[in-house]
PDB file of N, CA and C in Angstrom:
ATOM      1  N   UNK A   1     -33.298 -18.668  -4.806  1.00  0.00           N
ATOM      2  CA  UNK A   1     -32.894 -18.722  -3.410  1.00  0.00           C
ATOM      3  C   UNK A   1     -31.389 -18.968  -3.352  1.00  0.00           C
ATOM      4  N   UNK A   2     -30.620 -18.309  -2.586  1.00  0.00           N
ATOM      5  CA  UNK A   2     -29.097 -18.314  -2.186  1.00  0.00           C
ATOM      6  C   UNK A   2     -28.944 -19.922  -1.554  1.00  0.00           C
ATOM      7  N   UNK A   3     -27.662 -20.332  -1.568  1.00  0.00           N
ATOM      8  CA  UNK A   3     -27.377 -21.230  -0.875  1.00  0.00           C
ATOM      9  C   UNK A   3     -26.545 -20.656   0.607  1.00  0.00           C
ATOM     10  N   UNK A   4     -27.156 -21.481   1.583  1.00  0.00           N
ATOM     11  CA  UNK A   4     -26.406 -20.828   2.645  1.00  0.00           C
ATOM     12  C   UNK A   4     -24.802 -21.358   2.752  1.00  0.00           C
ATOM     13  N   UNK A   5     -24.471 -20.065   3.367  1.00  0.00           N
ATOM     14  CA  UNK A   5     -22.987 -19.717   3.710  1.00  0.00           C
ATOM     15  C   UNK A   5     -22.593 -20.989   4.684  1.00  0.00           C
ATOM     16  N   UNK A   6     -21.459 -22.119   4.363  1.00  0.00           N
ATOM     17  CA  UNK A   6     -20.826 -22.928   5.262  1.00  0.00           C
ATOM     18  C   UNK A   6     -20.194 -22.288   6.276  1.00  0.00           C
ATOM     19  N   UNK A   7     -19.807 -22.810   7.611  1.00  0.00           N
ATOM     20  CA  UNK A   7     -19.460 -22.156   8.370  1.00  0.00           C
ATOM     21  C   UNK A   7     -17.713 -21.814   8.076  1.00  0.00           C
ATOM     22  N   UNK A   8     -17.370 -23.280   7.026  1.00  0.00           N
ATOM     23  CA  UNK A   8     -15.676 -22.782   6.564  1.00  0.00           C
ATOM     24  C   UNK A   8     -15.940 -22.032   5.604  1.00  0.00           C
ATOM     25  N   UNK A   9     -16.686 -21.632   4.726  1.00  0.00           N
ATOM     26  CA  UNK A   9     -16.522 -20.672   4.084  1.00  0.00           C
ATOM     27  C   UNK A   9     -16.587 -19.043   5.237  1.00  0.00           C
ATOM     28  N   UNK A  10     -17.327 -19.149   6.114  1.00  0.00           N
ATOM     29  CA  UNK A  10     -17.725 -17.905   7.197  1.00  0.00           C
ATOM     30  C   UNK A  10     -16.178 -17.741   7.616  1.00  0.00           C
ATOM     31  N   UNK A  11     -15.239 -18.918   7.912  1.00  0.00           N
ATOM     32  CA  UNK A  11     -13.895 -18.946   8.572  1.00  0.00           C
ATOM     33  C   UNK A  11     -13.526 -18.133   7.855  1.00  0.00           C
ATOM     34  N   UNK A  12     -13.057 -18.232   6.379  1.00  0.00           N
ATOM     35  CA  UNK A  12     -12.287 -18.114   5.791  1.00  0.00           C
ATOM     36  C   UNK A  12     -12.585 -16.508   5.546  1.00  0.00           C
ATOM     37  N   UNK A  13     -13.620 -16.145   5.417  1.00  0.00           N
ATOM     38  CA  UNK A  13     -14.370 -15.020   5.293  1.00  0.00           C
ATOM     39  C   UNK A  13     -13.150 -14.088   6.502  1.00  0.00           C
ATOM     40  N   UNK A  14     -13.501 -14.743   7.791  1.00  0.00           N
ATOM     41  CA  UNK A  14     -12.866 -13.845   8.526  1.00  0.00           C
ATOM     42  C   UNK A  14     -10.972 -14.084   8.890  1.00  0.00           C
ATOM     43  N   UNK A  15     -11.058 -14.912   8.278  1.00  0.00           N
ATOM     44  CA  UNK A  15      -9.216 -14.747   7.677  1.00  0.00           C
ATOM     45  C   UNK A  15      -9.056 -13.776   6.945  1.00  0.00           C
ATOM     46  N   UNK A  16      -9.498 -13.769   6.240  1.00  0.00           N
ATOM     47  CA  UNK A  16      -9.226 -12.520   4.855  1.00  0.00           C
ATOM     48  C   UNK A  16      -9.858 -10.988   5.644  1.00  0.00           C
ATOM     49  N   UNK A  17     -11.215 -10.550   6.325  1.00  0.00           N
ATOM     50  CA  UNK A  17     -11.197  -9.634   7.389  1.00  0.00           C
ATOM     51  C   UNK A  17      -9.607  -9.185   7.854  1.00  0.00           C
ATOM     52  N   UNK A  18      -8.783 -10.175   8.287  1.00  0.00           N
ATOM     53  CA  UNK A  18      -7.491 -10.058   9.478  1.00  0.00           C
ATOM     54  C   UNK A  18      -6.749  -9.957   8.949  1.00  0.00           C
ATOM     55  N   UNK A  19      -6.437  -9.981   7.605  1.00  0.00           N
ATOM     56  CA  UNK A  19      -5.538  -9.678   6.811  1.00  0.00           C
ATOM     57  C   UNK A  19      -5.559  -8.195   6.261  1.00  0.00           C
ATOM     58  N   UNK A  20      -6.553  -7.584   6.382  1.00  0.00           N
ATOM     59  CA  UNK A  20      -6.668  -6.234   6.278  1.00  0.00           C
ATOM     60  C   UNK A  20      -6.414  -5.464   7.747  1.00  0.00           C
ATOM     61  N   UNK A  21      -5.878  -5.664   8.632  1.00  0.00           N
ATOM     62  CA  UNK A  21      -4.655  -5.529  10.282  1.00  0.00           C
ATOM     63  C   UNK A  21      -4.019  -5.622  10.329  1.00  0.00           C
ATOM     64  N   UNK A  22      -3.033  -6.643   9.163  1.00  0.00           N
ATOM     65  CA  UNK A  22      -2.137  -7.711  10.003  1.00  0.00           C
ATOM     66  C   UNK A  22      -0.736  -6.948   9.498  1.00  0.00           C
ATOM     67  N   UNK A  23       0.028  -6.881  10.559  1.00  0.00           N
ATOM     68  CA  UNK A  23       1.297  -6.510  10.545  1.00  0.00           C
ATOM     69  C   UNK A  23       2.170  -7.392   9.281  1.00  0.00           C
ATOM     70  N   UNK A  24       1.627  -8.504   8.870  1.00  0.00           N
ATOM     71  CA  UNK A  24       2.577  -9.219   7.814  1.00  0.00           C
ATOM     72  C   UNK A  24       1.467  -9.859   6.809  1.00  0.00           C
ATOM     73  N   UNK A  25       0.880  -8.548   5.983  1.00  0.00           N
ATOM     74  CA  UNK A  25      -0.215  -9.385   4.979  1.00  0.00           C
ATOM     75  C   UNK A  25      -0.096 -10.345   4.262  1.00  0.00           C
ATOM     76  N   UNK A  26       1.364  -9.948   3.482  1.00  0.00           N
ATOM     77  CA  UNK A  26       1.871 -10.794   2.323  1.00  0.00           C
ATOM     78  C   UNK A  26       2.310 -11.831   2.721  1.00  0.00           C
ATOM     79  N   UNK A  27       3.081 -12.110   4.380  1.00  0.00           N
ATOM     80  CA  UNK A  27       3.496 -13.521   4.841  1.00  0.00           C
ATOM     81  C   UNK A  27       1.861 -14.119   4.948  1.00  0.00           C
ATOM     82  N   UNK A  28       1.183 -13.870   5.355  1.00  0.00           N
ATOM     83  CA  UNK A  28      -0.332 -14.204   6.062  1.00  0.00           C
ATOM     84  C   UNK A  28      -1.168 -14.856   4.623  1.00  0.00           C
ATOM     85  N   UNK A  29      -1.065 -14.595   3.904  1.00  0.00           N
ATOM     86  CA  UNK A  29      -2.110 -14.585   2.311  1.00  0.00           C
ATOM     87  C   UNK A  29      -1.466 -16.077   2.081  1.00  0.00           C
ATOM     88  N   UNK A  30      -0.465 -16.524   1.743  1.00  0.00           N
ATOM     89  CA  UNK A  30      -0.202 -18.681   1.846  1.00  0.00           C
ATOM     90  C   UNK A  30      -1.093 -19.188   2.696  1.00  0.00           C
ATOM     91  N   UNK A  31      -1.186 -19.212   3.767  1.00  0.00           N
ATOM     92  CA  UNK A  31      -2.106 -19.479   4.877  1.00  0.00           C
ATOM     93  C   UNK A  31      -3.775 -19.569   4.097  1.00  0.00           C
ATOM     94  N   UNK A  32      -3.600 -17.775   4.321  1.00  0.00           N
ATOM     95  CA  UNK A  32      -5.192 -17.899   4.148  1.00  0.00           C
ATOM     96  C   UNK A  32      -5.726 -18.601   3.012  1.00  0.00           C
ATOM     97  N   UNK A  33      -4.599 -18.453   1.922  1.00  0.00           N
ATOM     98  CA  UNK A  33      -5.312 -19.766   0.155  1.00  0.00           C
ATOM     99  C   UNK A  33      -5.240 -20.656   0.741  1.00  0.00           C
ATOM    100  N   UNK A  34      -4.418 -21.145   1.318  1.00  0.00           N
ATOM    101  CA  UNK A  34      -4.395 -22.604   1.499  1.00  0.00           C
ATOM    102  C   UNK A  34      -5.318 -22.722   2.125  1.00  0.00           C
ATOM    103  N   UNK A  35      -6.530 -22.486   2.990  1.00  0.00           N
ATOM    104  CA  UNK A  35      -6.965 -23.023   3.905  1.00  0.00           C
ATOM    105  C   UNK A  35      -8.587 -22.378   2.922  1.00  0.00           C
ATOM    106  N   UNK A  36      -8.595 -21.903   2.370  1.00  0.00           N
ATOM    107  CA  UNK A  36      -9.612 -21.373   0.860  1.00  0.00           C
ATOM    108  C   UNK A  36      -9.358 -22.649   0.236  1.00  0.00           C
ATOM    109  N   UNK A  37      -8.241 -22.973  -0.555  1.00  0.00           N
ATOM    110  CA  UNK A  37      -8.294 -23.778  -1.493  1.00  0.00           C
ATOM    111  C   UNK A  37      -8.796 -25.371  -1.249  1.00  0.00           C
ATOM    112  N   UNK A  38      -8.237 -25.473   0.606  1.00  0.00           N
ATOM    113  CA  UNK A  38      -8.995 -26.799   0.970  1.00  0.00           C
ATOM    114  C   UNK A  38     -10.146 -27.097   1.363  1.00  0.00           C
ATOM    115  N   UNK A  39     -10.674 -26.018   0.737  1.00  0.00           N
ATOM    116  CA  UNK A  39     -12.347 -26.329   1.270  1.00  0.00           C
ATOM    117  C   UNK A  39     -13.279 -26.200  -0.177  1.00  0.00           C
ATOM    118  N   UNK A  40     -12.529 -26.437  -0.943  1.00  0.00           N
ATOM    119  CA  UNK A  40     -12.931 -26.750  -2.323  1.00  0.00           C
ATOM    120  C   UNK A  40     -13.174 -27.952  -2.577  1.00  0.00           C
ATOM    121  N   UNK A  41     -13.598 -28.772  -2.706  1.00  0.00           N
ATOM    122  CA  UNK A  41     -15.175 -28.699  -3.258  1.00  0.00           C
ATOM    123  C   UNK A  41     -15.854 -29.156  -2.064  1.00  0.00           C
ATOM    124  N   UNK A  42     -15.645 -29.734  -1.227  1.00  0.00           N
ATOM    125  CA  UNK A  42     -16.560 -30.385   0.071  1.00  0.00           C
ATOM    126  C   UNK A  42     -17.389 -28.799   0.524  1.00  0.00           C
ATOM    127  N   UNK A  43     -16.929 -27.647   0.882  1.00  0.00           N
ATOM    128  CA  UNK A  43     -17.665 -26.517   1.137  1.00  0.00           C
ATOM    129  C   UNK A  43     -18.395 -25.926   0.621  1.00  0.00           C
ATOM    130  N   UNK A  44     -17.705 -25.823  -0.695  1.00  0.00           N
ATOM    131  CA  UNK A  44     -17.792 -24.402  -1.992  1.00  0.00           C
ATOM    132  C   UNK A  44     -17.514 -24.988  -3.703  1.00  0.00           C
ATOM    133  N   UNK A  45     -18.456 -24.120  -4.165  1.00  0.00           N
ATOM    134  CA  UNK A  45     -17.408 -24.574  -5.751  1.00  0.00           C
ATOM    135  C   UNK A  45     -16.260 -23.880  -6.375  1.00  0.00           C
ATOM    136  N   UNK A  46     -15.684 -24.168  -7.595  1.00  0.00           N
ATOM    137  CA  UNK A  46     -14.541 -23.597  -7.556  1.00  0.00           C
ATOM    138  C   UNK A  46     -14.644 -22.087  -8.033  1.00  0.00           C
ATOM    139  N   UNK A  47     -15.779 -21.201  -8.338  1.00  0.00           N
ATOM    140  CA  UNK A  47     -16.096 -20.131  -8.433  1.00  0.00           C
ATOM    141  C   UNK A  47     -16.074 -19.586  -7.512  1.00  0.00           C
ATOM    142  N   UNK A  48     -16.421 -19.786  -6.150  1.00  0.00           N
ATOM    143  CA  UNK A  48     -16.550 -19.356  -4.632  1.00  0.00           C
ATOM    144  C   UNK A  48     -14.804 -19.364  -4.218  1.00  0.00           C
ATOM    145  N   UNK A  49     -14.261 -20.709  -4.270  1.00  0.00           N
ATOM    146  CA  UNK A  49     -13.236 -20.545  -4.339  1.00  0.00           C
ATOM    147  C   UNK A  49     -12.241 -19.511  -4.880  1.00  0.00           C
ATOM    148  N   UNK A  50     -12.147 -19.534  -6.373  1.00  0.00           N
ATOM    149  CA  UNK A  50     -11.358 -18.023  -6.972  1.00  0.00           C
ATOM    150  C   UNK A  50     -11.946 -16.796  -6.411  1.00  0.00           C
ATOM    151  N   UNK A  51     -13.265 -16.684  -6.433  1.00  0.00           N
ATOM    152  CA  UNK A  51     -13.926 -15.183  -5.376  1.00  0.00           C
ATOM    153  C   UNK A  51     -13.145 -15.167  -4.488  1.00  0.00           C
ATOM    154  N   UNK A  52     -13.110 -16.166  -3.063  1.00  0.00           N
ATOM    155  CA  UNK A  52     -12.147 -15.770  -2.022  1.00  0.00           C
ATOM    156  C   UNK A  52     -11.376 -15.718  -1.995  1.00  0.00           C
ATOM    157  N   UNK A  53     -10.273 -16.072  -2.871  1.00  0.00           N
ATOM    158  CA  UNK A  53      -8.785 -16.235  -3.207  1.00  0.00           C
ATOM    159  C   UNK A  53      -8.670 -14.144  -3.603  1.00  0.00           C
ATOM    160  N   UNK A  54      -8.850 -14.318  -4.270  1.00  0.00           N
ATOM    161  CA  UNK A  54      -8.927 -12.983  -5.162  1.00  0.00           C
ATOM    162  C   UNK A  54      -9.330 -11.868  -3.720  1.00  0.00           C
ATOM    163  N   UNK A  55     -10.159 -12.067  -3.590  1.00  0.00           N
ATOM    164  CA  UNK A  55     -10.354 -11.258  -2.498  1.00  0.00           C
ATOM    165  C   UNK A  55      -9.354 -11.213  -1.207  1.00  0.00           C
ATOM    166  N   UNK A  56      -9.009 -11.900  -1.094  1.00  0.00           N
ATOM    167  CA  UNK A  56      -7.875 -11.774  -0.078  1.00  0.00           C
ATOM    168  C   UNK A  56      -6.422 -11.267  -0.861  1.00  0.00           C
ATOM    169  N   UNK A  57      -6.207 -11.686  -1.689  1.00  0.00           N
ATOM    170  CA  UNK A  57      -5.434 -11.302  -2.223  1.00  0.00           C
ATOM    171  C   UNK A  57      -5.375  -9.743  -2.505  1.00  0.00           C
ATOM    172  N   UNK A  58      -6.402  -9.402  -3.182  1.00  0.00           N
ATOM    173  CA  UNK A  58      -6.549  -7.585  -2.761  1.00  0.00           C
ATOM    174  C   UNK A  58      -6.985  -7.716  -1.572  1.00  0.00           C
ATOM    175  N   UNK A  59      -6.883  -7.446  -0.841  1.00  0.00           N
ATOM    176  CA  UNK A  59      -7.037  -6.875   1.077  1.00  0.00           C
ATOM    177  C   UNK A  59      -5.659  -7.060   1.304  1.00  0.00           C
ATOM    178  N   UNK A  60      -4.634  -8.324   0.922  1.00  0.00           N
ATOM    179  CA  UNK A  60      -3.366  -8.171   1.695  1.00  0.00           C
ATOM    180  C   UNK A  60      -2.486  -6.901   0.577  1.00  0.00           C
ATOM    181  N   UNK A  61      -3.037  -7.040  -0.894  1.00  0.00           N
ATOM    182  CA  UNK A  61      -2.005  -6.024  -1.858  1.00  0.00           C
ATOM    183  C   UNK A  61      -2.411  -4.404  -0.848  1.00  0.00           C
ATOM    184  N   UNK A  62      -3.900  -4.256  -0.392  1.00  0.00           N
ATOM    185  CA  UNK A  62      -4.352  -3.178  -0.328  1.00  0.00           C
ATOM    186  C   UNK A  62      -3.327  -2.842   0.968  1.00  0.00           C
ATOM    187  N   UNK A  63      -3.858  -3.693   2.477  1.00  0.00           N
ATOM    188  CA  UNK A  63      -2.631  -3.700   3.514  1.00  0.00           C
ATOM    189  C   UNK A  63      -1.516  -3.160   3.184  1.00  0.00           C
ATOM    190  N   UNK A  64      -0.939  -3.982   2.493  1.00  0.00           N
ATOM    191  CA  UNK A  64       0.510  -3.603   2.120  1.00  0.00           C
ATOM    192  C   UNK A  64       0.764  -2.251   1.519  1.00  0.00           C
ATOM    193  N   UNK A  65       0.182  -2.037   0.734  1.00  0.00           N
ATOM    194  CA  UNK A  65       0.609  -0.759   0.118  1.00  0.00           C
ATOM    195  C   UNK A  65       0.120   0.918   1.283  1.00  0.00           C
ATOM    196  N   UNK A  66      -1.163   0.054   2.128  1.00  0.00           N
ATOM    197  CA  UNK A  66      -1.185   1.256   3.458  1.00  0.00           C
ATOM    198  C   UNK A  66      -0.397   1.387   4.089  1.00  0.00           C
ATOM    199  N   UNK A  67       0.456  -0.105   4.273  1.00  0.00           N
ATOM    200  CA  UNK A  67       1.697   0.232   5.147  1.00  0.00           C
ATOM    201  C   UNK A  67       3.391   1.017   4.346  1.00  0.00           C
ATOM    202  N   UNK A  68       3.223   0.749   2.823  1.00  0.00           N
ATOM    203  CA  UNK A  68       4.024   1.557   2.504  1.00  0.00           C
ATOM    204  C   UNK A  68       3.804   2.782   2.118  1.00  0.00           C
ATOM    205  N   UNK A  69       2.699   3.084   2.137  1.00  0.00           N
ATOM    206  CA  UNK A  69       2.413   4.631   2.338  1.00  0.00           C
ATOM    207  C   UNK A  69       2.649   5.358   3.602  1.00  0.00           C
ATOM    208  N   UNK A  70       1.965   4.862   4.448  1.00  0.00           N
ATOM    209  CA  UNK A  70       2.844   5.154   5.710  1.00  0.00           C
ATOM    210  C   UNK A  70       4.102   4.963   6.383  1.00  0.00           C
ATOM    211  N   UNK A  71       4.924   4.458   5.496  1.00  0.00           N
ATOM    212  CA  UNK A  71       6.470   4.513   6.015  1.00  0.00           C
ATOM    213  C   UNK A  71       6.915   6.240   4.980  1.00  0.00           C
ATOM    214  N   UNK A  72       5.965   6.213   3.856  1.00  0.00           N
ATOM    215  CA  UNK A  72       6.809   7.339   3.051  1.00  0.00           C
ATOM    216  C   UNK A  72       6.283   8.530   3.988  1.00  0.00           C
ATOM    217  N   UNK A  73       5.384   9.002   4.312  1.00  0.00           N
ATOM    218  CA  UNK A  73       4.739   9.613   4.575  1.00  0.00           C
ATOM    219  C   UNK A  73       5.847   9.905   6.523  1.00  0.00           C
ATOM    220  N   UNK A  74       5.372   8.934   7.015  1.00  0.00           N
ATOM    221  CA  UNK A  74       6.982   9.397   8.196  1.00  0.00           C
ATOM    222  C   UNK A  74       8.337   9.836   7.799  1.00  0.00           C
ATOM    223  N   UNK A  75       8.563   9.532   5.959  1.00  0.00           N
ATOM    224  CA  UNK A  75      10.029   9.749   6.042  1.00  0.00           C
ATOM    225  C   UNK A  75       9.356  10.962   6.013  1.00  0.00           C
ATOM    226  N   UNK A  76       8.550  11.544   5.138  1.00  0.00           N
ATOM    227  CA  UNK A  76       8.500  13.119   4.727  1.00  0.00           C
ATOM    228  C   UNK A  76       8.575  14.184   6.103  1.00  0.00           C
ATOM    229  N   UNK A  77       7.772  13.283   6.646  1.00  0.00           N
ATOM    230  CA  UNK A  77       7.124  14.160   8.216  1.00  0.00           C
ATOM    231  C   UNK A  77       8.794  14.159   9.060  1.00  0.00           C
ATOM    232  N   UNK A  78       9.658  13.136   9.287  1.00  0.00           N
ATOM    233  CA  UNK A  78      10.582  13.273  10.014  1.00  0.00           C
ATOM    234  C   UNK A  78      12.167  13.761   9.789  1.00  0.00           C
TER     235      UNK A  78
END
């Protein structure tokens, strides 16, 4: 049987969601660890922890690099 999902782990869940939008991923990703890393151990263990870390971390690399694809992609077009 799974252990159920805390509701700060559910938060954090949807921090990292908003970071795959956000006009400033890479400023945004300090935030979102930090607020991952403080819910270690009272929430989560530290395996859950590195999972969400990591995971946000690719969603803001992924962000970022959509948004520099789309700056190259206007130079070409303009």
């Amino acid at each position: 049987m799974t252990k159920p999902t805390s509701i700060y782990e559910q938060c954090a869940k949807v921090a990292i969601d908003k970071l795959a939008f956000s006009r400033l991923p890479m400023g945004e990703l300090d935030p979102v660890i930090g607020f991952i890393a403080a819910g270690c151990p009272a929430y989560y263990d530290k395996d859950r922890r590195d999972s969400l870390i990591d995971l946000a971390t690719h969603v803001a690399r992924k962000q970022r690099q959509r948004q520099l694809d789309a700056q190259r992609i206007g130079r070409m077009v303009g």
